[in-house]
N, C-alpha and C. Protein backbone atom coordinates (compact mmCIF):
# COMPACT_ATOMS: atom_id res chain seq x y z
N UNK A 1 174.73 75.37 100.03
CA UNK A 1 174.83 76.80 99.74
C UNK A 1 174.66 76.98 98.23
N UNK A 2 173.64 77.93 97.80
CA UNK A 2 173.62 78.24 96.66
C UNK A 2 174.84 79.35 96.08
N UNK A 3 175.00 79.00 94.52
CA UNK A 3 175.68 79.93 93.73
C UNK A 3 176.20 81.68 94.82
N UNK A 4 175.52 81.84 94.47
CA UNK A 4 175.29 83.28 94.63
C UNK A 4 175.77 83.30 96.23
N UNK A 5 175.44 82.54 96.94
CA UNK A 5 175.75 81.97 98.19
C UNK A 5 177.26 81.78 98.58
N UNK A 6 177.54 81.26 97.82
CA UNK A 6 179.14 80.82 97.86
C UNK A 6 179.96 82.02 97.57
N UNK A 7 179.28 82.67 96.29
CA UNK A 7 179.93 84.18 95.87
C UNK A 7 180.25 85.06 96.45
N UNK A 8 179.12 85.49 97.63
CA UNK A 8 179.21 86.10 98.50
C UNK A 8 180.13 86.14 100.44
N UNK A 9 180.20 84.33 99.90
CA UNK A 9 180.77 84.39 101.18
C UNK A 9 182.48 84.66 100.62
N UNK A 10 182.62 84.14 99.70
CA UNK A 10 184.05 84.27 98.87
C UNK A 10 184.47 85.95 98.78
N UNK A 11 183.64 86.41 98.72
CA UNK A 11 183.68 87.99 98.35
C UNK A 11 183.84 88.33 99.98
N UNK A 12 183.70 87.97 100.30
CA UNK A 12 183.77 88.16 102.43
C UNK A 12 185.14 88.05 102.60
N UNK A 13 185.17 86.64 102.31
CA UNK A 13 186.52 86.28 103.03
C UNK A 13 188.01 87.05 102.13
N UNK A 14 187.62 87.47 100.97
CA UNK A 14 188.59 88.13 100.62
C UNK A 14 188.51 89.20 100.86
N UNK A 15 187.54 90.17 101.26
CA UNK A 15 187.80 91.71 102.12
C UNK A 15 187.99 91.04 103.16
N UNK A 16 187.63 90.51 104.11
CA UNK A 16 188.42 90.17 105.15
C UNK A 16 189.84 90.52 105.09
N UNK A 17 190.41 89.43 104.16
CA UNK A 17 192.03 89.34 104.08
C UNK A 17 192.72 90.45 103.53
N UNK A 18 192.03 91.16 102.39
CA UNK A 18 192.58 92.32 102.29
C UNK A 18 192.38 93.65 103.50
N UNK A 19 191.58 93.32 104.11
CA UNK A 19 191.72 94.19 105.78
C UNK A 19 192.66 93.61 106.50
N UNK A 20 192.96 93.01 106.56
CA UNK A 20 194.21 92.34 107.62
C UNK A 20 195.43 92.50 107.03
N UNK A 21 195.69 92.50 105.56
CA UNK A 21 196.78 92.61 104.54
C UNK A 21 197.20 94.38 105.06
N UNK A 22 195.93 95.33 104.84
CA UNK A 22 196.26 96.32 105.31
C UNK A 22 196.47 97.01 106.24
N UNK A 23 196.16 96.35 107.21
CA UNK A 23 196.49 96.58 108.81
C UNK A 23 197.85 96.22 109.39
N UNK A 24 198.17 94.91 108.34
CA UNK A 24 199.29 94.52 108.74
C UNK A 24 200.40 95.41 107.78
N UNK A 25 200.11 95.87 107.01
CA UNK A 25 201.41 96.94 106.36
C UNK A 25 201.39 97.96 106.96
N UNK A 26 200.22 98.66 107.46
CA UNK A 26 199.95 99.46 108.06
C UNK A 26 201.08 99.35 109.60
N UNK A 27 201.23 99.11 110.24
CA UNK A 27 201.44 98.22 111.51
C UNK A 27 203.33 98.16 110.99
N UNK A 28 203.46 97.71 110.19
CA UNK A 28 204.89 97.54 109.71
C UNK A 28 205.24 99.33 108.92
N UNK A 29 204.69 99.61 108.36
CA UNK A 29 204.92 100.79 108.09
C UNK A 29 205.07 102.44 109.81
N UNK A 30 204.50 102.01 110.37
CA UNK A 30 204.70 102.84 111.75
C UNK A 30 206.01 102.05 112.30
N UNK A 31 206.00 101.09 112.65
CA UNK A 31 206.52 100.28 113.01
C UNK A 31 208.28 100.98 112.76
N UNK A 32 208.09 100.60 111.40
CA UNK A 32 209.88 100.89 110.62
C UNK A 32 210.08 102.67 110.48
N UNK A 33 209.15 103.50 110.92
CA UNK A 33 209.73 104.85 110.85
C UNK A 33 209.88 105.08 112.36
N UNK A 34 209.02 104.67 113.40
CA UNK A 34 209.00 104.63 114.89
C UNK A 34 209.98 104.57 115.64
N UNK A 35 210.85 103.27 114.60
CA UNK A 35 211.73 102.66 115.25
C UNK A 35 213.32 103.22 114.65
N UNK A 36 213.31 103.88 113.90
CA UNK A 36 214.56 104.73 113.33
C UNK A 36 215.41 105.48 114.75
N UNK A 37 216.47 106.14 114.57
CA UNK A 37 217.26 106.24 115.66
C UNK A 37 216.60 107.87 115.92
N UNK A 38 216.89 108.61 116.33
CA UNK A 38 216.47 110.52 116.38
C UNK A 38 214.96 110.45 115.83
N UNK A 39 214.14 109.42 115.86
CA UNK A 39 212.23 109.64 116.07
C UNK A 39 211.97 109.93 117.35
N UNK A 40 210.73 111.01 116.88
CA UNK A 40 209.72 111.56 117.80
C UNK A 40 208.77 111.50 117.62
N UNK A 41 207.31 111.30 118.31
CA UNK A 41 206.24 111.74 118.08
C UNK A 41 205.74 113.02 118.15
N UNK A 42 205.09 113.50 117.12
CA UNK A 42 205.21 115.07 116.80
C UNK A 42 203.94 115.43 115.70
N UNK A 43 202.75 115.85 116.64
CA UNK A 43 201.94 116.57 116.18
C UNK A 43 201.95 117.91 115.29
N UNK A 44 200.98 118.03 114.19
CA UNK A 44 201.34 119.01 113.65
C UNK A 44 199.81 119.44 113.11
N UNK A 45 199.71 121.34 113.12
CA UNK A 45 198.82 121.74 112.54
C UNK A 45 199.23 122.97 112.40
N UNK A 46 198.42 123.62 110.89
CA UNK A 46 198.41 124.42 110.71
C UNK A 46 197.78 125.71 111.34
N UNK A 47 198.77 126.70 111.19
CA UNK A 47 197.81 128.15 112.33
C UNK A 47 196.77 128.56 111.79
N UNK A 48 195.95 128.45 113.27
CA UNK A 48 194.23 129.04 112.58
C UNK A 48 193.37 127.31 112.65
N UNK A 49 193.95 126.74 111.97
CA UNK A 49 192.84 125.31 112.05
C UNK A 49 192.86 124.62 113.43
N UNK A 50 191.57 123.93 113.91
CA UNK A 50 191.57 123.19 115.21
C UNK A 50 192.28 122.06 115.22
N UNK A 51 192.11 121.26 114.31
CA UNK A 51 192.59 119.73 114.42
C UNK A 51 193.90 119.74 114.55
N UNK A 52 194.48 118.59 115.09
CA UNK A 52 196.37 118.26 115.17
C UNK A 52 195.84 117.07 114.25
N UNK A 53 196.97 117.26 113.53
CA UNK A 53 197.53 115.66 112.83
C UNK A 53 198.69 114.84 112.80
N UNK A 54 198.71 114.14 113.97
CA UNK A 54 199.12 113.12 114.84
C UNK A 54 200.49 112.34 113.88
N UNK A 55 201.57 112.34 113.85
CA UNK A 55 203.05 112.26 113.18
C UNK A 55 204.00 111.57 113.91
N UNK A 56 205.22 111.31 112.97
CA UNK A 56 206.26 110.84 113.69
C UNK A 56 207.28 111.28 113.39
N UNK A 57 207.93 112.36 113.46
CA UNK A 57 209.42 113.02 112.79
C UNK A 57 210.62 112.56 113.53
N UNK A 58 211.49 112.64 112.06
CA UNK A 58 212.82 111.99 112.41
C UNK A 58 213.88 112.74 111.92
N UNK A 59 215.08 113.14 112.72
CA UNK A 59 216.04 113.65 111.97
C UNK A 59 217.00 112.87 111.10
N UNK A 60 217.32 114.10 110.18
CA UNK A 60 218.08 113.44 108.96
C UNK A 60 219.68 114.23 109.33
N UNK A 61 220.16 114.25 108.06
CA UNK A 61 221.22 115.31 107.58
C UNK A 61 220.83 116.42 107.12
N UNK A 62 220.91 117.20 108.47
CA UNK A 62 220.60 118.76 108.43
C UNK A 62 218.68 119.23 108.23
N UNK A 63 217.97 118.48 108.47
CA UNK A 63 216.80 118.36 108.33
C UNK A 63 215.17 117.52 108.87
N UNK A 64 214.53 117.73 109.35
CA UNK A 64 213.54 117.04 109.85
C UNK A 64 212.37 116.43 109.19
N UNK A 65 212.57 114.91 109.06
CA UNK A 65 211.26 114.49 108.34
C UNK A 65 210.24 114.28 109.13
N UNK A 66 209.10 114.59 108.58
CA UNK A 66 207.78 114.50 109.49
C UNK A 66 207.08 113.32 108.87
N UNK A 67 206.16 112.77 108.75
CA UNK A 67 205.29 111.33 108.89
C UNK A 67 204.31 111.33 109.22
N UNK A 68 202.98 111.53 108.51
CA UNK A 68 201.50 111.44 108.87
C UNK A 68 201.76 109.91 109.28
N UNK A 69 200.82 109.93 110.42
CA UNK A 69 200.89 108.45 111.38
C UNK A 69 199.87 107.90 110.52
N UNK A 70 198.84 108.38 110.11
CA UNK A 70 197.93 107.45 109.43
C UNK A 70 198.29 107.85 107.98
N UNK A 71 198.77 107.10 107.14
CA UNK A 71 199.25 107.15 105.95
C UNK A 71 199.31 105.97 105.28
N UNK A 72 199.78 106.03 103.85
CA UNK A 72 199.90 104.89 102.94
C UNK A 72 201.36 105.13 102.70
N UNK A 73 201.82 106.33 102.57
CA UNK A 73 203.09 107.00 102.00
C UNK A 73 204.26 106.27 102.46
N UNK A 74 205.53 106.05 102.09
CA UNK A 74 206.48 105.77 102.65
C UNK A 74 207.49 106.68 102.74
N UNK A 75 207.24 108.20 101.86
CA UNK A 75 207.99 108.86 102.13
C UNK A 75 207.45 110.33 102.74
N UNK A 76 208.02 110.93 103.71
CA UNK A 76 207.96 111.90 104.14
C UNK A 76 206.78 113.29 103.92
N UNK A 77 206.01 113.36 104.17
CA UNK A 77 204.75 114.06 104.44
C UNK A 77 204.96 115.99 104.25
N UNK A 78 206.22 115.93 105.25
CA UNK A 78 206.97 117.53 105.24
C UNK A 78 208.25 116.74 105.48
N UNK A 79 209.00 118.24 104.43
CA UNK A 79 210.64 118.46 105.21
C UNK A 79 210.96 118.97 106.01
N UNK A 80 211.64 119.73 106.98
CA UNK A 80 211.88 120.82 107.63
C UNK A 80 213.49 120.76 107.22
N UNK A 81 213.98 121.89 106.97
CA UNK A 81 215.22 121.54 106.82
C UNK A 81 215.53 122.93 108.00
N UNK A 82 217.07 122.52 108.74
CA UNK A 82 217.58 122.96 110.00
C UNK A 82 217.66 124.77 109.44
N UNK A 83 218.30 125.22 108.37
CA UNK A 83 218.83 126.16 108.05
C UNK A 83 217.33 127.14 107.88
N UNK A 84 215.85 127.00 107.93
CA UNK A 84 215.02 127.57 108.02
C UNK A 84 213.87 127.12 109.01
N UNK A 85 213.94 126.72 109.64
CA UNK A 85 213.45 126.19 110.49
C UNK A 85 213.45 127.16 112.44
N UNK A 86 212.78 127.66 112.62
CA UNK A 86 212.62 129.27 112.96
C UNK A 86 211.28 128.57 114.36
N UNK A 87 211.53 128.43 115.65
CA UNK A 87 210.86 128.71 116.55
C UNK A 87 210.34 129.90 117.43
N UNK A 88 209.39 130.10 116.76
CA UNK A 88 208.95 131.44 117.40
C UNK A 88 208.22 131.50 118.50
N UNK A 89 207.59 130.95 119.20
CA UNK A 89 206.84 130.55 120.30
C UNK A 89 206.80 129.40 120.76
N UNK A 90 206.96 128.61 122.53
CA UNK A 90 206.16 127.67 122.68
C UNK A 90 205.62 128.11 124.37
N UNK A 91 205.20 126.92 124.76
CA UNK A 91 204.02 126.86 125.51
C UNK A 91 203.57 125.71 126.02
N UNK A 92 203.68 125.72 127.29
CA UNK A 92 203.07 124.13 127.87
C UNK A 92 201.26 123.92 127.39
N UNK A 93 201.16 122.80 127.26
CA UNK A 93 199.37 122.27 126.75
C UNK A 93 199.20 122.74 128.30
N UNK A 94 197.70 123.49 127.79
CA UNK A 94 196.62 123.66 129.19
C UNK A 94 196.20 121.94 129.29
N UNK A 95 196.80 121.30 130.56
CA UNK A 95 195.96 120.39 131.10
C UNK A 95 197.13 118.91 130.86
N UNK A 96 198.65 119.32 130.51
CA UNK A 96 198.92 118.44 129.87
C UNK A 96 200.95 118.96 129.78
N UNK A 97 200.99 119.29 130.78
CA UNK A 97 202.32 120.17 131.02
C UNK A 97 203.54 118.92 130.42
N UNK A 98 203.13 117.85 130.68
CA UNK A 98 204.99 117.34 129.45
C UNK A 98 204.56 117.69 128.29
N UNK A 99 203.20 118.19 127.70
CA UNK A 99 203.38 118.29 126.10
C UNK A 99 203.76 120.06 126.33
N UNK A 100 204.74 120.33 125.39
CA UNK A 100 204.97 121.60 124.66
C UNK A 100 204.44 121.71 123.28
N UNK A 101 203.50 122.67 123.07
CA UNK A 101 203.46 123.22 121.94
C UNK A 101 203.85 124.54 121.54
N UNK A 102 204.31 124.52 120.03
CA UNK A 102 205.37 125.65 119.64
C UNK A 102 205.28 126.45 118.68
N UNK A 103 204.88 127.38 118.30
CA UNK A 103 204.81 128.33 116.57
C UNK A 103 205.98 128.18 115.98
N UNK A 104 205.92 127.58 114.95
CA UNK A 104 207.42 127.60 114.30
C UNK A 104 206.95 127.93 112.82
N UNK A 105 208.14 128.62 112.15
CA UNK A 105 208.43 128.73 111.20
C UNK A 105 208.96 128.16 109.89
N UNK A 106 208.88 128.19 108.82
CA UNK A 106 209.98 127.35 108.11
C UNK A 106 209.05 127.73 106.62
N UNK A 107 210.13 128.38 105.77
CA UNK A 107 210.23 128.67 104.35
C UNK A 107 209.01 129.92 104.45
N UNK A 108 209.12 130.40 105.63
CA UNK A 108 207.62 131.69 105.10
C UNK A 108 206.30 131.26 106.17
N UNK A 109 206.21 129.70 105.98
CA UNK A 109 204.98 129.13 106.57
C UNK A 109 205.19 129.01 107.91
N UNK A 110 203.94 129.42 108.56
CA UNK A 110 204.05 129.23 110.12
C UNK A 110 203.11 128.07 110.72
N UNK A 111 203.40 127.24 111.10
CA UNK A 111 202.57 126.03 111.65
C UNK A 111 202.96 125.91 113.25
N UNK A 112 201.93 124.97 113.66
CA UNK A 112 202.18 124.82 115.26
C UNK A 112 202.61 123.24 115.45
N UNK A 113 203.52 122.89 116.24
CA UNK A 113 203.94 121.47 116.33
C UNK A 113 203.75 121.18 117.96
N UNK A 114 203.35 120.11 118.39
CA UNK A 114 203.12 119.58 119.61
C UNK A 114 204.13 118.09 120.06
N UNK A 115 204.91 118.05 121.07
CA UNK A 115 205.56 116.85 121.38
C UNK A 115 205.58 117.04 122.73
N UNK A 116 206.27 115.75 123.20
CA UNK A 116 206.81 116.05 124.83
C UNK A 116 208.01 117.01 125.31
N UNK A 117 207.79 117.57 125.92
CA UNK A 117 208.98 118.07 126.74
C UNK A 117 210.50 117.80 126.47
N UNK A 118 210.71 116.47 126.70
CA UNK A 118 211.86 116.03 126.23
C UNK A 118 212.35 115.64 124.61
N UNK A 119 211.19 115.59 123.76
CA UNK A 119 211.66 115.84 122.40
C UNK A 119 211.65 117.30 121.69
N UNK A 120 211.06 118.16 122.63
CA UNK A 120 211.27 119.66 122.43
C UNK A 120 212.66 119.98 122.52
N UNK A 121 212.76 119.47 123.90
CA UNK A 121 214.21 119.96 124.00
C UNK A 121 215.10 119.89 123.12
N UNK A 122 214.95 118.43 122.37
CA UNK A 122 216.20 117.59 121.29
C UNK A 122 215.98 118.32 120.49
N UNK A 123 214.83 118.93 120.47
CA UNK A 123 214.56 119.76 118.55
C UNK A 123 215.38 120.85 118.94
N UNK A 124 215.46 121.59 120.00
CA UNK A 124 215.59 122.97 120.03
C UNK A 124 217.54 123.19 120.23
N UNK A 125 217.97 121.66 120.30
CA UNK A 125 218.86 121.64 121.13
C UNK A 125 219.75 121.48 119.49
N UNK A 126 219.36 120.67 118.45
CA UNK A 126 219.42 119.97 117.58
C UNK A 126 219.51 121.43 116.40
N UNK A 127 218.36 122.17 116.33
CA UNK A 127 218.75 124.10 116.18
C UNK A 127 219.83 124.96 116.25
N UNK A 128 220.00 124.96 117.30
CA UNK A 128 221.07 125.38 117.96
C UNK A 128 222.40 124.85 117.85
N UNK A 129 222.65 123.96 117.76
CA UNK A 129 223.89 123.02 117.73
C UNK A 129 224.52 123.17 115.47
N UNK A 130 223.59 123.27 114.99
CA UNK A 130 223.33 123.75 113.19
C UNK A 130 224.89 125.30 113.96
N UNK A 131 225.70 125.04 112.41
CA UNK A 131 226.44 126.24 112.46
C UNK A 131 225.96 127.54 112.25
N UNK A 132 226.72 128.62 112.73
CA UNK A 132 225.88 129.74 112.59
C UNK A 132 225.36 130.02 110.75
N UNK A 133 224.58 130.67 110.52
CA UNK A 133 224.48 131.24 109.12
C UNK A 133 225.03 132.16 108.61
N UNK A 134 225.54 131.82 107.40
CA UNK A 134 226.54 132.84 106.34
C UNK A 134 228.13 132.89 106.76
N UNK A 135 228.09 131.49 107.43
CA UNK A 135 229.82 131.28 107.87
C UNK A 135 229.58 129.78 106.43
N UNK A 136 230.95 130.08 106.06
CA UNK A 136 231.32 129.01 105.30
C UNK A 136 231.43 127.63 106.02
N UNK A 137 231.35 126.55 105.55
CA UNK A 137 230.87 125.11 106.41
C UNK A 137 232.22 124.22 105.83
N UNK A 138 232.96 124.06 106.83
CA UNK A 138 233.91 122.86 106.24
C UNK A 138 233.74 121.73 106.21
């Protein structure tokens, strides 16, 4: 193998490894938010645009973190926090009745979120269960 020969295969095998380096953080990064206790999978898009962008939200203290599934980030994508956080509509998917999708609210902004049935419920249940507003909190 000539020079240039060798260079090139060297230059291979290290994108190689740096593709696998990133697949594999990648992979560990879903992995460790997936696996947190109160995660959901939970689509999200803005009203008016076609696309969903495919997530993993988790509750916190008093608040919902969301998680672009395809990401580099390790931290949180959106907040939702409980005390503005405002469901105004949902709706079974045409063609696809365990998914609910929902108009919700939060700080002004209105976006649409998509999950199953049974993590709808936990959100809505999880709402509701938040003390009322403008009562003092002990």
């Amino acid at each position: 193998m000539t020079g240039a020969g060798a260079g090139w295969g060297t230059l291979a095998v290290l994108a190689l490894v740096l593709v696998v380096v990133a697949i594999a953080l990648y992979a560990v990064r879903v992995r460790r938010i997936a696996n947190r206790v109160g995660s959901f999978e939970c689509a999200l898009r803005r009203t008016g645009v076609k696309d969903w962008t495919s997530g993993i939200a988790c509750y916190g203290a008093g608040r919902v973190d969301w998680y672009r599934l395809v990401s580099a980030r390790l931290t949180p994508s959106r907040t939702f926090t409980r005390d503005e956080l405002v469901v105004l509509a949902r709706e079974r998917r045409p063609g696809a009745g365990h998914v609910i999708e929902a108009r919700v609210s939060h700080r002004g902004e209105v976006l649409e979120i998509a999950m199953v049935r049974e993590a709808f419920a936990g959100l809505v249940s999880w709402l509701e269960a938040a003390p009322p507003r403008g009562e003092p909190r002990l």
